[in-house]
Structures are given as C-alpha cells and as structure tokens.
PDB file of N, CA and C in Angstrom:
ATOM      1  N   UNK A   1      20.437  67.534 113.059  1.00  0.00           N
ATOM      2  CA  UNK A   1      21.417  66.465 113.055  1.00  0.00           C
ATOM      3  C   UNK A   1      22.622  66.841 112.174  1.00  0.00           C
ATOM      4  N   UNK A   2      22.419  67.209 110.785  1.00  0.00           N
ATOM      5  CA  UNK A   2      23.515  67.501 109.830  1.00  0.00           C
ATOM      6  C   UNK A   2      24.374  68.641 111.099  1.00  0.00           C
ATOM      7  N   UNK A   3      23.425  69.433 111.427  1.00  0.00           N
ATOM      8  CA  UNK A   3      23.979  71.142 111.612  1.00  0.00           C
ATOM      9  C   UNK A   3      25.408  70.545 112.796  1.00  0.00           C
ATOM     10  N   UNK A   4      24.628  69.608 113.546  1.00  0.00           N
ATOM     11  CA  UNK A   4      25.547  69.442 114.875  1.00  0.00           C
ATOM     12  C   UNK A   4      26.656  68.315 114.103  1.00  0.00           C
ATOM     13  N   UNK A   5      26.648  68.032 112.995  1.00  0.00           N
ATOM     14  CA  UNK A   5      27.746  67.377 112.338  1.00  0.00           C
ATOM     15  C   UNK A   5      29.179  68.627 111.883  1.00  0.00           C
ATOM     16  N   UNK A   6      28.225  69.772 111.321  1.00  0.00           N
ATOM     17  CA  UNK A   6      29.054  70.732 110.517  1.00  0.00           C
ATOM     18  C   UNK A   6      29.595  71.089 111.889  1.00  0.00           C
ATOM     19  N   UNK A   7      28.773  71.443 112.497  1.00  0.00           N
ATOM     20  CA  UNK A   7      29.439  72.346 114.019  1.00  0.00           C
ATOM     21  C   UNK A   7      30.678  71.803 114.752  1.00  0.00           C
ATOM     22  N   UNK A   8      30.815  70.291 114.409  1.00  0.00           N
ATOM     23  CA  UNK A   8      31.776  69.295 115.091  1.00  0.00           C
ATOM     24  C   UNK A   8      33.204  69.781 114.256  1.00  0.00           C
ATOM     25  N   UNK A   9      32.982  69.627 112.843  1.00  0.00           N
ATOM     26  CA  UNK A   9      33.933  69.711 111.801  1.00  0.00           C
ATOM     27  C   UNK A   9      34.648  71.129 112.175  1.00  0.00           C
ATOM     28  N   UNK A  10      33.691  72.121 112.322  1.00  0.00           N
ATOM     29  CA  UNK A  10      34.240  73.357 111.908  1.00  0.00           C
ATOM     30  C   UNK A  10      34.767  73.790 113.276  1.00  0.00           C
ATOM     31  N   UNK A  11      34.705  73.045 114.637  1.00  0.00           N
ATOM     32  CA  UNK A  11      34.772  73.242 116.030  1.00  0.00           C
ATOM     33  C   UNK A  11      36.082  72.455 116.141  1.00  0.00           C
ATOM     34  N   UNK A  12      36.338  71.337 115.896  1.00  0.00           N
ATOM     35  CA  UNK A  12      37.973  70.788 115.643  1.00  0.00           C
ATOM     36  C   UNK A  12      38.879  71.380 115.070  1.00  0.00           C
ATOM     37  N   UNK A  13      38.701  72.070 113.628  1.00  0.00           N
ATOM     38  CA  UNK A  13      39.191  73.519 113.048  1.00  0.00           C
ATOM     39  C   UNK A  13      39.987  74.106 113.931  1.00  0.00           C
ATOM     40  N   UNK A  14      38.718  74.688 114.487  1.00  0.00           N
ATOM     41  CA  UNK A  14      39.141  75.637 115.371  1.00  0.00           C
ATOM     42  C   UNK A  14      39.933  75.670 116.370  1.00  0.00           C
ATOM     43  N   UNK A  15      39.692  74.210 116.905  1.00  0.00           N
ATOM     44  CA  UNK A  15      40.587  73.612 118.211  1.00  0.00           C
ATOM     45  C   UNK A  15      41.977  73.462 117.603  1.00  0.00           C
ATOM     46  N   UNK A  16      42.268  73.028 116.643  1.00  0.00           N
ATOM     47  CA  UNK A  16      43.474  72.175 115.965  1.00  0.00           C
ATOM     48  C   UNK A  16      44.306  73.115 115.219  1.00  0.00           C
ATOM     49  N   UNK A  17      43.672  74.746 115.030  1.00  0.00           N
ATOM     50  CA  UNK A  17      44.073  75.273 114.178  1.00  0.00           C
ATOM     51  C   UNK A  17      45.095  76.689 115.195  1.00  0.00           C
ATOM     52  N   UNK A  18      46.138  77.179 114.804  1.00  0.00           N
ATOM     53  CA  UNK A  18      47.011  78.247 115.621  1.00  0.00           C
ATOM     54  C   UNK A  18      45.765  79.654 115.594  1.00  0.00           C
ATOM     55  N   UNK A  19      46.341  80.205 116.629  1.00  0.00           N
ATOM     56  CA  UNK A  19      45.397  81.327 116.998  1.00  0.00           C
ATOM     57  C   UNK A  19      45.660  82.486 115.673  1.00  0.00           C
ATOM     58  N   UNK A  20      44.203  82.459 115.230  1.00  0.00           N
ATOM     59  CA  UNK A  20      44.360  83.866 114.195  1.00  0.00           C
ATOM     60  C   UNK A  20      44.826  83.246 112.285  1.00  0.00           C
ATOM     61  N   UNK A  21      44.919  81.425 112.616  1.00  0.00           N
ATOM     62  CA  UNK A  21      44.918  80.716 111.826  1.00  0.00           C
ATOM     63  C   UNK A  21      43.903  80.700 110.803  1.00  0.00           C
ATOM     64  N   UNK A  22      43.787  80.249 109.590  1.00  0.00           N
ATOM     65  CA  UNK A  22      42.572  80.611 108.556  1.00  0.00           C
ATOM     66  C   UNK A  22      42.214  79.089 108.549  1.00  0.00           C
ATOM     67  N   UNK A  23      40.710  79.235 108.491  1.00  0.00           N
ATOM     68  CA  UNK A  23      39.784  78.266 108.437  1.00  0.00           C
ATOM     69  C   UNK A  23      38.922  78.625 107.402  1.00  0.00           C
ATOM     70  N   UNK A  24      38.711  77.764 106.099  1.00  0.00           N
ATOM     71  CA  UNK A  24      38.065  78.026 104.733  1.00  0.00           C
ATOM     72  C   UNK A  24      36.524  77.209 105.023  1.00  0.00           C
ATOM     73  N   UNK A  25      35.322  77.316 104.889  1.00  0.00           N
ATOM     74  CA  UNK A  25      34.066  76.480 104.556  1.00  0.00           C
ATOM     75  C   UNK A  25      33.703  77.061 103.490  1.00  0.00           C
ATOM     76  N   UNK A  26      33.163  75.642 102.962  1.00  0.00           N
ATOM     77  CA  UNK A  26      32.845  75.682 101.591  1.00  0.00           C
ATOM     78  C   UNK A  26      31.461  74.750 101.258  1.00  0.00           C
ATOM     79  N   UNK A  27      30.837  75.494 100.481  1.00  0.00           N
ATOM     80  CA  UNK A  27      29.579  74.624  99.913  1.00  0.00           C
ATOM     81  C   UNK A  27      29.587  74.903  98.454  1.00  0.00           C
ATOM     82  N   UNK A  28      29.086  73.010  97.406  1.00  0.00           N
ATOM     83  CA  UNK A  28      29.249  73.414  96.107  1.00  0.00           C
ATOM     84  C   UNK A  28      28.448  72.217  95.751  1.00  0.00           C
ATOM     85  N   UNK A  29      28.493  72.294  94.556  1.00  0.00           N
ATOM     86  CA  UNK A  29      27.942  71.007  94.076  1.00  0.00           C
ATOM     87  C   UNK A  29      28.035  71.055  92.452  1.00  0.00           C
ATOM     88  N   UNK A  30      28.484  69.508  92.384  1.00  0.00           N
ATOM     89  CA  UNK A  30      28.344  69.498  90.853  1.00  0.00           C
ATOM     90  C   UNK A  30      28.089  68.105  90.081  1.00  0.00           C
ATOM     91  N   UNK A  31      28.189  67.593  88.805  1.00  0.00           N
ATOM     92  CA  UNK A  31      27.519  66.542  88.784  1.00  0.00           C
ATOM     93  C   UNK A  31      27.128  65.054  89.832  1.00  0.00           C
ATOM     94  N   UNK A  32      28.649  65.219  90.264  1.00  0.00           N
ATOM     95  CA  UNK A  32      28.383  63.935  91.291  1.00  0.00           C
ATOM     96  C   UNK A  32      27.766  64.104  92.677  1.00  0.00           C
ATOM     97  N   UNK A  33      27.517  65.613  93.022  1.00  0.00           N
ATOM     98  CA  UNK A  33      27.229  65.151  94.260  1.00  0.00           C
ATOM     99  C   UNK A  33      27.069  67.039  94.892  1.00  0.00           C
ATOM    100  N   UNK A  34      26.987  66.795  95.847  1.00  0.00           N
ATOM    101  CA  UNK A  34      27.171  68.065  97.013  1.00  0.00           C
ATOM    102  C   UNK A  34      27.993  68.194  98.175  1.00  0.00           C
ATOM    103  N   UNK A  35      28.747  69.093  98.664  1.00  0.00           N
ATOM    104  CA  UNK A  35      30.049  68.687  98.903  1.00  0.00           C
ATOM    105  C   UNK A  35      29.662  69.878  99.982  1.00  0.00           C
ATOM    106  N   UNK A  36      30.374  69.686 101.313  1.00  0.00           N
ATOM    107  CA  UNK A  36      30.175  70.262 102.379  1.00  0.00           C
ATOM    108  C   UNK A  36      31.742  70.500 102.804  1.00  0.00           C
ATOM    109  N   UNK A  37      32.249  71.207 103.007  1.00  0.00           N
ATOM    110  CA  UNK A  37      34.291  71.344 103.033  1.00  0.00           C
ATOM    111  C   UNK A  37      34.422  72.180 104.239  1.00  0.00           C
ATOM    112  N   UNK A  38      35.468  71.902 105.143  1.00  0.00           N
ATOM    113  CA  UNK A  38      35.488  73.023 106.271  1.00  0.00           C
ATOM    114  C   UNK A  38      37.563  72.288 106.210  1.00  0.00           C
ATOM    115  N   UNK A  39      38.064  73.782 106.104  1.00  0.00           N
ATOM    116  CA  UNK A  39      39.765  72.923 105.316  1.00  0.00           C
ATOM    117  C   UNK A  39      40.569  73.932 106.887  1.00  0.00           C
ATOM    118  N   UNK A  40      41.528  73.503 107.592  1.00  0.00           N
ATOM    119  CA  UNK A  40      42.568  74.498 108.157  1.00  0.00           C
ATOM    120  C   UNK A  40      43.364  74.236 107.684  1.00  0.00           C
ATOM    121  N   UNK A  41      44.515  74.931 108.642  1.00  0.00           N
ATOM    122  CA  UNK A  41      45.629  75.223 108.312  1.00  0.00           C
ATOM    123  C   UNK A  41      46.328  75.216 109.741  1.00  0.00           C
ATOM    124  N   UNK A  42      46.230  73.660 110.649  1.00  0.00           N
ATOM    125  CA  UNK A  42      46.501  73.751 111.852  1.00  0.00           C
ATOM    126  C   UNK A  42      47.696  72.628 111.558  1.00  0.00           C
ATOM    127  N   UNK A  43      47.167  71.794 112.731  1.00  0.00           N
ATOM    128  CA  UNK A  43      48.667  70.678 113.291  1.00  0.00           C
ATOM    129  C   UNK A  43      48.293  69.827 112.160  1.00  0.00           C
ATOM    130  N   UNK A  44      47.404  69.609 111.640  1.00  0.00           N
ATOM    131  CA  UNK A  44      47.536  68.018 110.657  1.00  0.00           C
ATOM    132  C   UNK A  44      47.265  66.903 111.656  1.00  0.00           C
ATOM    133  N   UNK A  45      46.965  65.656 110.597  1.00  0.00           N
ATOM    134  CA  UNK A  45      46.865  64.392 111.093  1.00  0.00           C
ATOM    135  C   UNK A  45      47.471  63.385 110.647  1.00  0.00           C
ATOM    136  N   UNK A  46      48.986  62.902 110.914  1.00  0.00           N
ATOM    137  CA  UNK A  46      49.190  61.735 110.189  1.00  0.00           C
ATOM    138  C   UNK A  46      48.962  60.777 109.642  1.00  0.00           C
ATOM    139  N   UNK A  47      49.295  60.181 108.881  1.00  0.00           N
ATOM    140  CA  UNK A  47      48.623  59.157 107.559  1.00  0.00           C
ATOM    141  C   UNK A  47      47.917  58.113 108.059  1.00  0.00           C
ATOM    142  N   UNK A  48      49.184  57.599 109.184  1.00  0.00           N
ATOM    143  CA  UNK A  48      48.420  56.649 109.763  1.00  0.00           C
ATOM    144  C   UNK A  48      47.265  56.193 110.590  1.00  0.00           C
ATOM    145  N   UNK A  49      47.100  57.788 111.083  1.00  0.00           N
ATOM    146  CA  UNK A  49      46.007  57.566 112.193  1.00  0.00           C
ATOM    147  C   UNK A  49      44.192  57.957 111.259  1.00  0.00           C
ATOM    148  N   UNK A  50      44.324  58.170 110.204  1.00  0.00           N
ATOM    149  CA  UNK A  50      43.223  58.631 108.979  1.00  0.00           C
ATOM    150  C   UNK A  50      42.134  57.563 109.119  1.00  0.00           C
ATOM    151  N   UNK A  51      42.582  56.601 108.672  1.00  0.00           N
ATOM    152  CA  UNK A  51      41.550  55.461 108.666  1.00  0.00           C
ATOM    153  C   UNK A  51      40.571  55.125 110.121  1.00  0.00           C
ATOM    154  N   UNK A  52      41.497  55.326 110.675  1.00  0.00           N
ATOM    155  CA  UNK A  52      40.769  55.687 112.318  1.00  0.00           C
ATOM    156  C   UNK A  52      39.982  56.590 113.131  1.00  0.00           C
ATOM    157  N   UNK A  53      40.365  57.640 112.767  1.00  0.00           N
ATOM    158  CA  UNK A  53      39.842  58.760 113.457  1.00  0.00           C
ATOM    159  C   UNK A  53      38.270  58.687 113.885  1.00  0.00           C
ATOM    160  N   UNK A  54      37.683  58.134 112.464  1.00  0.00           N
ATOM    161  CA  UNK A  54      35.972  58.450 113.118  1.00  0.00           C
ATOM    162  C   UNK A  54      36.087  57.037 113.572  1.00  0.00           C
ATOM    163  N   UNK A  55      36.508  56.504 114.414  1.00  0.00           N
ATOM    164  CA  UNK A  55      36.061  55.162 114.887  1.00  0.00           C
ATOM    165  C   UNK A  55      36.061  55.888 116.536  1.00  0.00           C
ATOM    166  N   UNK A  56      35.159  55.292 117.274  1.00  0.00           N
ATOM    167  CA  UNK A  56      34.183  55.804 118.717  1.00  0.00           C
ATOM    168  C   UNK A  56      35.822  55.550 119.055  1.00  0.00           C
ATOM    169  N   UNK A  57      36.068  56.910 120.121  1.00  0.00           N
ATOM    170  CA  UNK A  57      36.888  57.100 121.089  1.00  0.00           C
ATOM    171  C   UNK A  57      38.182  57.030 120.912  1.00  0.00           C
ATOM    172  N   UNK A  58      38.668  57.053 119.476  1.00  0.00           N
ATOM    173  CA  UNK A  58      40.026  56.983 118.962  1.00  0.00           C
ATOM    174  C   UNK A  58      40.431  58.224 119.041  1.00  0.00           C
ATOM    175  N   UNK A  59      41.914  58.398 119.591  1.00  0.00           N
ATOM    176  CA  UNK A  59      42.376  59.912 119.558  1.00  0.00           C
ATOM    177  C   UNK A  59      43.653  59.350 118.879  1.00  0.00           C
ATOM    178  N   UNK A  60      44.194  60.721 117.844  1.00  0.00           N
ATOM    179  CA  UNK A  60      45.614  60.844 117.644  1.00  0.00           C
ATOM    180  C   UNK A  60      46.390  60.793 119.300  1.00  0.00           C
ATOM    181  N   UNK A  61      46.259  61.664 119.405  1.00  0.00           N
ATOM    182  CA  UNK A  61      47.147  62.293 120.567  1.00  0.00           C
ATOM    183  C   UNK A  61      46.483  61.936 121.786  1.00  0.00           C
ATOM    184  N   UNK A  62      46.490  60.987 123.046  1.00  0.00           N
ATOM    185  CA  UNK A  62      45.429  61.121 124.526  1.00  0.00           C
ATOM    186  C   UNK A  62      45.861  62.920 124.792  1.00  0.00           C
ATOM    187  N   UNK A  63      47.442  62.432 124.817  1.00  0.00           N
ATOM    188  CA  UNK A  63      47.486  64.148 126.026  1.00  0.00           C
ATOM    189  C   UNK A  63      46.778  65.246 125.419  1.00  0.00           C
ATOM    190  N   UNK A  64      47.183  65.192 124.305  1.00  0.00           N
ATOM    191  CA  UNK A  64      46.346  66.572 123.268  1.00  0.00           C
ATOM    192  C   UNK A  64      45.305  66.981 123.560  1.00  0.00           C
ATOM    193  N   UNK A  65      44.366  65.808 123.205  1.00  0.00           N
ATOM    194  CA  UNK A  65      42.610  65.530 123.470  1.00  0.00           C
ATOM    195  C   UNK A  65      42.254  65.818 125.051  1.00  0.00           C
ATOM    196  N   UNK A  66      43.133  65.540 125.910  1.00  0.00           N
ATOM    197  CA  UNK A  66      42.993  65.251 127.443  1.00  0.00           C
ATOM    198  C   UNK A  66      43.070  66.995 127.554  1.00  0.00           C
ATOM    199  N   UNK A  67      43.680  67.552 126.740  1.00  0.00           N
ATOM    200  CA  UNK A  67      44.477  69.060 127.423  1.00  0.00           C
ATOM    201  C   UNK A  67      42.744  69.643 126.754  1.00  0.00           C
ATOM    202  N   UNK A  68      42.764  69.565 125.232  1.00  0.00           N
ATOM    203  CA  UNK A  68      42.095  70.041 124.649  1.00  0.00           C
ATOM    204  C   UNK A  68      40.598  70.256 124.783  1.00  0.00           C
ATOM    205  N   UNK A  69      40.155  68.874 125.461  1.00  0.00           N
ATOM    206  CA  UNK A  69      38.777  68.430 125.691  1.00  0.00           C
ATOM    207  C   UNK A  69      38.110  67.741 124.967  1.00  0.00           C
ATOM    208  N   UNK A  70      38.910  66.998 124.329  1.00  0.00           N
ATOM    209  CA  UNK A  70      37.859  65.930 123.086  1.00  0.00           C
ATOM    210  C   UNK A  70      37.960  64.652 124.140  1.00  0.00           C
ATOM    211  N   UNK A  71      36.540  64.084 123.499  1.00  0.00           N
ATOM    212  CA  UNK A  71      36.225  62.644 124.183  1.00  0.00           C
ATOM    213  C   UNK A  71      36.686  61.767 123.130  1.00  0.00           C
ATOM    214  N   UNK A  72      36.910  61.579 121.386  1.00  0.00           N
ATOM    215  CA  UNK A  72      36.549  60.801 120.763  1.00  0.00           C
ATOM    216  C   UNK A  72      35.997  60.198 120.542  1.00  0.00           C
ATOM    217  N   UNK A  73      34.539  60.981 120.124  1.00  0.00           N
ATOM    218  CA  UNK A  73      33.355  61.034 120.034  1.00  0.00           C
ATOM    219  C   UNK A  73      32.801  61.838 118.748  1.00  0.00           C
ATOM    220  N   UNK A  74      33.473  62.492 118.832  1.00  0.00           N
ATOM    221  CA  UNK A  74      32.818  63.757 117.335  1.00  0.00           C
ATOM    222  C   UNK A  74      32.662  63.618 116.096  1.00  0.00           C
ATOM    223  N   UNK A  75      34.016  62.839 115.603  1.00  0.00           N
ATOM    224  CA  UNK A  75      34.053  62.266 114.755  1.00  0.00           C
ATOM    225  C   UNK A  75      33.658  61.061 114.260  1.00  0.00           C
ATOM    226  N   UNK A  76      33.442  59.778 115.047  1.00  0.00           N
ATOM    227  CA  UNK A  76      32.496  59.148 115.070  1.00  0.00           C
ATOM    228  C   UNK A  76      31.208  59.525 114.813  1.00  0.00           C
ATOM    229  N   UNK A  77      30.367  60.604 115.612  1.00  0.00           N
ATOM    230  CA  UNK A  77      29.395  61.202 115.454  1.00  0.00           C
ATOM    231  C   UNK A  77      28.861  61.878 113.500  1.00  0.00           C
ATOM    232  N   UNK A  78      30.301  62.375 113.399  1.00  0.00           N
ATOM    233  CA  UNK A  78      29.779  62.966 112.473  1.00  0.00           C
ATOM    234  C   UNK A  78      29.596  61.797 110.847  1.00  0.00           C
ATOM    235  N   UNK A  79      30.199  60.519 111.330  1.00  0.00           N
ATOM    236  CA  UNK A  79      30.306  59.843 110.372  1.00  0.00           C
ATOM    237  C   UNK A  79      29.007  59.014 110.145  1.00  0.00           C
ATOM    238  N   UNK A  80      28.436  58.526 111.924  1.00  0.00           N
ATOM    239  CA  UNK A  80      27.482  58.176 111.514  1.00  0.00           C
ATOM    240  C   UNK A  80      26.174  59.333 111.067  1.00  0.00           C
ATOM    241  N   UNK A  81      26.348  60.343 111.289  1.00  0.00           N
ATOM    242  CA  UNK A  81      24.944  61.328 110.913  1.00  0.00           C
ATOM    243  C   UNK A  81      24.878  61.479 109.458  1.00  0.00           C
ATOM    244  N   UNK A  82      26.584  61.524 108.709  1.00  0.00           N
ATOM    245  CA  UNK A  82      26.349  61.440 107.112  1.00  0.00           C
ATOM    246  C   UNK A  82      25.944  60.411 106.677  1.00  0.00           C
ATOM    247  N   UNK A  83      26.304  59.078 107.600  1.00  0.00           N
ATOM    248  CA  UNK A  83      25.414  57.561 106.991  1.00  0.00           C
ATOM    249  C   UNK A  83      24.245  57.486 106.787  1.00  0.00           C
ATOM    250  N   UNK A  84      23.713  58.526 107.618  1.00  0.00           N
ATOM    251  CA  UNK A  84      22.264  58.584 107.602  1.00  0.00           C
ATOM    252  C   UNK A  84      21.342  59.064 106.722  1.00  0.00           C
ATOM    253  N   UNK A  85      22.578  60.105 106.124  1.00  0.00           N
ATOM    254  CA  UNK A  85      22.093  60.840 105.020  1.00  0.00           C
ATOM    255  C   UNK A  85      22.518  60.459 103.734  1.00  0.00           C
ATOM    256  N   UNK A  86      23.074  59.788 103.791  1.00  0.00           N
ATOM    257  CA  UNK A  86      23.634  58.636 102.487  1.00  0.00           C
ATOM    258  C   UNK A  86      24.909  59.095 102.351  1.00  0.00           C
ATOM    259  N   UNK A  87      25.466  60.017 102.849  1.00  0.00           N
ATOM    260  CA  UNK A  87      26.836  60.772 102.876  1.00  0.00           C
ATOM    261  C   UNK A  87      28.263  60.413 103.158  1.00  0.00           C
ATOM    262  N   UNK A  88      29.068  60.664 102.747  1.00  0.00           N
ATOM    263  CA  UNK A  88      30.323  60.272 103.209  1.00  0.00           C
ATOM    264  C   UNK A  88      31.295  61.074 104.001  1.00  0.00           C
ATOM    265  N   UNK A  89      32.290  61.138 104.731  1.00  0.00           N
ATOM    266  CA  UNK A  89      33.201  61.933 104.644  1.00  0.00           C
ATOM    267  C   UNK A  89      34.659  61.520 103.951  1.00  0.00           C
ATOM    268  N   UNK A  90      35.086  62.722 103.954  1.00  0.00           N
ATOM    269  CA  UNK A  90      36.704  62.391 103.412  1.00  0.00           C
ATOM    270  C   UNK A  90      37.480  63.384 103.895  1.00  0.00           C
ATOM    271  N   UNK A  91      38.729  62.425 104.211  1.00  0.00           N
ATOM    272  CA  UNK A  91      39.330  63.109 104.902  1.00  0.00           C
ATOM    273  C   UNK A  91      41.573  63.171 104.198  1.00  0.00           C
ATOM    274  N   UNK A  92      41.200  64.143 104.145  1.00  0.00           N
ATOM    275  CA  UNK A  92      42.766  64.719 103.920  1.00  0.00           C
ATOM    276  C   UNK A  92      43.641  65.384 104.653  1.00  0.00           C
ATOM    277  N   UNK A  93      44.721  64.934 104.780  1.00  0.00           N
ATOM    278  CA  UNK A  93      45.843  65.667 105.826  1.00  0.00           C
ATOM    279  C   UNK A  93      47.067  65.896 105.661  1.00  0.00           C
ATOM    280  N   UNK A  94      47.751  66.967 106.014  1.00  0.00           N
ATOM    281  CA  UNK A  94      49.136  66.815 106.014  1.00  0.00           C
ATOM    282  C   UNK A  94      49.614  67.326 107.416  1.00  0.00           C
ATOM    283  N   UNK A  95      50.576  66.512 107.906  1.00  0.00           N
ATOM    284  CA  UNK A  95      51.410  67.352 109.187  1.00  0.00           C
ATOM    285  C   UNK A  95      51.839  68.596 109.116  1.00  0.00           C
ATOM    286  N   UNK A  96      51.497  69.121 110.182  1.00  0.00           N
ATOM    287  CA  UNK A  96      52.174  70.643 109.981  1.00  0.00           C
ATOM    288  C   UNK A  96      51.572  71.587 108.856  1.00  0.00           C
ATOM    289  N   UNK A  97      50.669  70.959 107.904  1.00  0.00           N
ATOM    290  CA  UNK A  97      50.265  71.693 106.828  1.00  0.00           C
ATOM    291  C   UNK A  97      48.620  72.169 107.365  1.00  0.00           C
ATOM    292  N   UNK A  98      47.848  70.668 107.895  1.00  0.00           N
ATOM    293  CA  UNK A  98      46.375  71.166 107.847  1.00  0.00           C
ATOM    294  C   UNK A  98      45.747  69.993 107.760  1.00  0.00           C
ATOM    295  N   UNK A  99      44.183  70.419 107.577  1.00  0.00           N
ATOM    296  CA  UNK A  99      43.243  69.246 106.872  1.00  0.00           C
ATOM    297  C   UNK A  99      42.613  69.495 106.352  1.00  0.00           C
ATOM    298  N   UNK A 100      41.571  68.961 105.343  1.00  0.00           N
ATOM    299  CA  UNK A 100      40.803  69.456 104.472  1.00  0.00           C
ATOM    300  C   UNK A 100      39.542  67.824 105.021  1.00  0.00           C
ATOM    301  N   UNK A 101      38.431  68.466 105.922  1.00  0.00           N
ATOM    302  CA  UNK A 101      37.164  67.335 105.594  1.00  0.00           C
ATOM    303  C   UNK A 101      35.940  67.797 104.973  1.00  0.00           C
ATOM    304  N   UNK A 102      36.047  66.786 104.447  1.00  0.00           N
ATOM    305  CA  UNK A 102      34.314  66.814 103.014  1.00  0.00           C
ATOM    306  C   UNK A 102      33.567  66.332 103.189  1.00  0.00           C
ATOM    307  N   UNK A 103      32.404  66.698 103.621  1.00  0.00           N
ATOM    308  CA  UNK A 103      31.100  65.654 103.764  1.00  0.00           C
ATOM    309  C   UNK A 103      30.661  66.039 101.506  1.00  0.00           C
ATOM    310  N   UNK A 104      30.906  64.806 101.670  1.00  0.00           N
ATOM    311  CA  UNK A 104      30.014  64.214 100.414  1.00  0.00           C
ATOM    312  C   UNK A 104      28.632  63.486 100.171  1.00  0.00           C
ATOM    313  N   UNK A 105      28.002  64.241  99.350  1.00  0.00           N
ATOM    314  CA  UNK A 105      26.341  63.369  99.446  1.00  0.00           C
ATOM    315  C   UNK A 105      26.325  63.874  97.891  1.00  0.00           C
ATOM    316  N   UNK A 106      25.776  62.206  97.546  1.00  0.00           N
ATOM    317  CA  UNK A 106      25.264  61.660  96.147  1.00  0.00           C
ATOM    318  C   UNK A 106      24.309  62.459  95.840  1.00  0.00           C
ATOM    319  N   UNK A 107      24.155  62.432  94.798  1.00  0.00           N
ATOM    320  CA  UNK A 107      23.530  63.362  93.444  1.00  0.00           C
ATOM    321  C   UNK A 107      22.068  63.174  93.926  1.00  0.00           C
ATOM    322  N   UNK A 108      21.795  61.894  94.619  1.00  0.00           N
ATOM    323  CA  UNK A 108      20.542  61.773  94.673  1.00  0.00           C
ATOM    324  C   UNK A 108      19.538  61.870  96.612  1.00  0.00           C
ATOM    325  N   UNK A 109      20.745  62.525  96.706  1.00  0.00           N
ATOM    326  CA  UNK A 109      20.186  63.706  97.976  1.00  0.00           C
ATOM    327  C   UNK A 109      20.092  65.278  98.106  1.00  0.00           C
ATOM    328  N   UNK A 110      20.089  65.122  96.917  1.00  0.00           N
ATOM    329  CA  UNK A 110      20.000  66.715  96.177  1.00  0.00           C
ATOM    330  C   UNK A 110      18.728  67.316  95.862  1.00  0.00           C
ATOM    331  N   UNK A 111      18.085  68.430  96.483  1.00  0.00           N
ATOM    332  CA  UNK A 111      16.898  68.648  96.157  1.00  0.00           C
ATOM    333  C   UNK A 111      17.062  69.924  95.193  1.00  0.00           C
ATOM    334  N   UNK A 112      16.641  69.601  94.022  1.00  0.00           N
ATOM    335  CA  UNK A 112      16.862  70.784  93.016  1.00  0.00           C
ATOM    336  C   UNK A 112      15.894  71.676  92.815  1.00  0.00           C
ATOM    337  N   UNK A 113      15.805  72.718  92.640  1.00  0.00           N
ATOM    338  CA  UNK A 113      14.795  74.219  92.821  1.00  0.00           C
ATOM    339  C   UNK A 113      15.152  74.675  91.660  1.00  0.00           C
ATOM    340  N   UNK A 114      13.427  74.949  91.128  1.00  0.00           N
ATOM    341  CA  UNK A 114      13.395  75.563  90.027  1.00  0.00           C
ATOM    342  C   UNK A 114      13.983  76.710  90.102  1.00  0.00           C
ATOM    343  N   UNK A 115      14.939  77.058  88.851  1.00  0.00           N
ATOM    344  CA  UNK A 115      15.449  78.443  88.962  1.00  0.00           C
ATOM    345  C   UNK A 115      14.180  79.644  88.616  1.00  0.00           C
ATOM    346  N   UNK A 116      14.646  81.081  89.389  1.00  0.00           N
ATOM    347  CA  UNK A 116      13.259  81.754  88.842  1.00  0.00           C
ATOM    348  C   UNK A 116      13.166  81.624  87.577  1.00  0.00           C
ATOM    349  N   UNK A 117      13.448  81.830  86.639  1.00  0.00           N
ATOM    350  CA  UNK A 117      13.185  82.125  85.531  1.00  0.00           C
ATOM    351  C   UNK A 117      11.889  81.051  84.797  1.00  0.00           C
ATOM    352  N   UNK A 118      12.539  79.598  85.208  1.00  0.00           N
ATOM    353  CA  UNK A 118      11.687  78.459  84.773  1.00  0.00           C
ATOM    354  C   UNK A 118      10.534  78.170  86.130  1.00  0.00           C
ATOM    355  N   UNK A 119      10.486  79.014  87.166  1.00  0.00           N
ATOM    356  CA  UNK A 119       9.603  78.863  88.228  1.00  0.00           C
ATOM    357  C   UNK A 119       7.935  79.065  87.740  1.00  0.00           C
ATOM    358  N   UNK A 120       7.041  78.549  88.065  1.00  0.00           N
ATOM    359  CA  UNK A 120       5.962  78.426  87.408  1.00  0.00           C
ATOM    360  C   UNK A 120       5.030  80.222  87.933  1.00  0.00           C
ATOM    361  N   UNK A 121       4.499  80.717  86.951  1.00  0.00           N
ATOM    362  CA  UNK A 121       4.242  82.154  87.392  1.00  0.00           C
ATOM    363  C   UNK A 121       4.961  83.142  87.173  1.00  0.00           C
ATOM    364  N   UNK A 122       6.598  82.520  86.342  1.00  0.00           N
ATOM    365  CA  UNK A 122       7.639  83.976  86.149  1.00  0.00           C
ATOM    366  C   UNK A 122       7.390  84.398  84.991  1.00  0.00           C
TER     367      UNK A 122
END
C-alpha cells in the first residue's frame, strides 16, 4: 500500500518534470517524525490549486491530465493510504520552479532497531 503511494509521488515527478530534469528522493528522520520526500524541478503547481489537489478527480490542468494520462485519482490515493498510516502529506510548490511532496509520519510510527552495538549478543 505505502509502496504504490511512493510510486504515485515519484511517477507524477516524472510526468511533470522536463526530459533529463532532476528528481531528488529522500528518506530521514528526526525527532518529530519520518519523512518520505520525492522534490522536482518540473512545471509547478499554483498556490491556488494546493489545497485541492488530493481531493478525488481534481486536476490543475483537464487538457494537461487528458494529454498526460492522469485520472485524478493518485493523489487522492496517496492521501488516503498515509491516513492510514497516521501520515500526512505536504505539499510545496512553485511555478516554473517545481515541487517538493513529503509524506510525514509521527514519531510514533517509527519502529526503532537496536543499533548493533547495543543488539543483544554483540
């Protein structure tokens, strides 16, 4: 479920982003949380259409999506699969600059592993 969330994120990237364009993913984590990042450097999304996007079947653009092949669906998708996981996304944009989306998950969906050193038997 997560995987076909990341695959959505990093597959719009790709769609949205100019050929030969750089696409960054990122995994980290630190006190607050664990942070899942997939950032381009394509068309952007205006301000206004942000709050919307993961809502079922909303497109910036019809013709875009129509040319491109999005249903407006994906993003929806991927919002509810982080709900599931207690997760959020966030989403940042600039026109012409890019986007940067974050799946965020709380501190307390974090499964922490003994490091070797403190692993029982080292």
């Amino acid at each position: 479920e997560l995987y076909s969330a990341f695959l959505n994120l990093v597959s719009n990237a790709i769609r949205y982003s100019p050929a030969g364009g750089d696409i960054v993913l990122r995994w980290y984590a630190d006190a607050e949380g664990a942070y899942f990042v997939v950032q381009d450097h394509g068309i952007g999304i205006e301000p206004q259409h942000i709050p919307r996007i993961t809502e079922r079947f909303y497109r910036v653009d019809k013709d875009r999506s129509r040319i491109s092949g999005g249903t407006g669906l994906g993003l929806a998708i991927v919002k509810h699969v982080l709900q599931r996981h207690g997760a959020k996304l966030r989403v940042e944009s600039m026109p012409g600059k890019g986007s940067v989306f974050t799946c965020v998950f709380p501190p307390t969906r974090i499964e922490r592993r003994p490091s070797q050193s403190t692993a029982v038997g080292a």
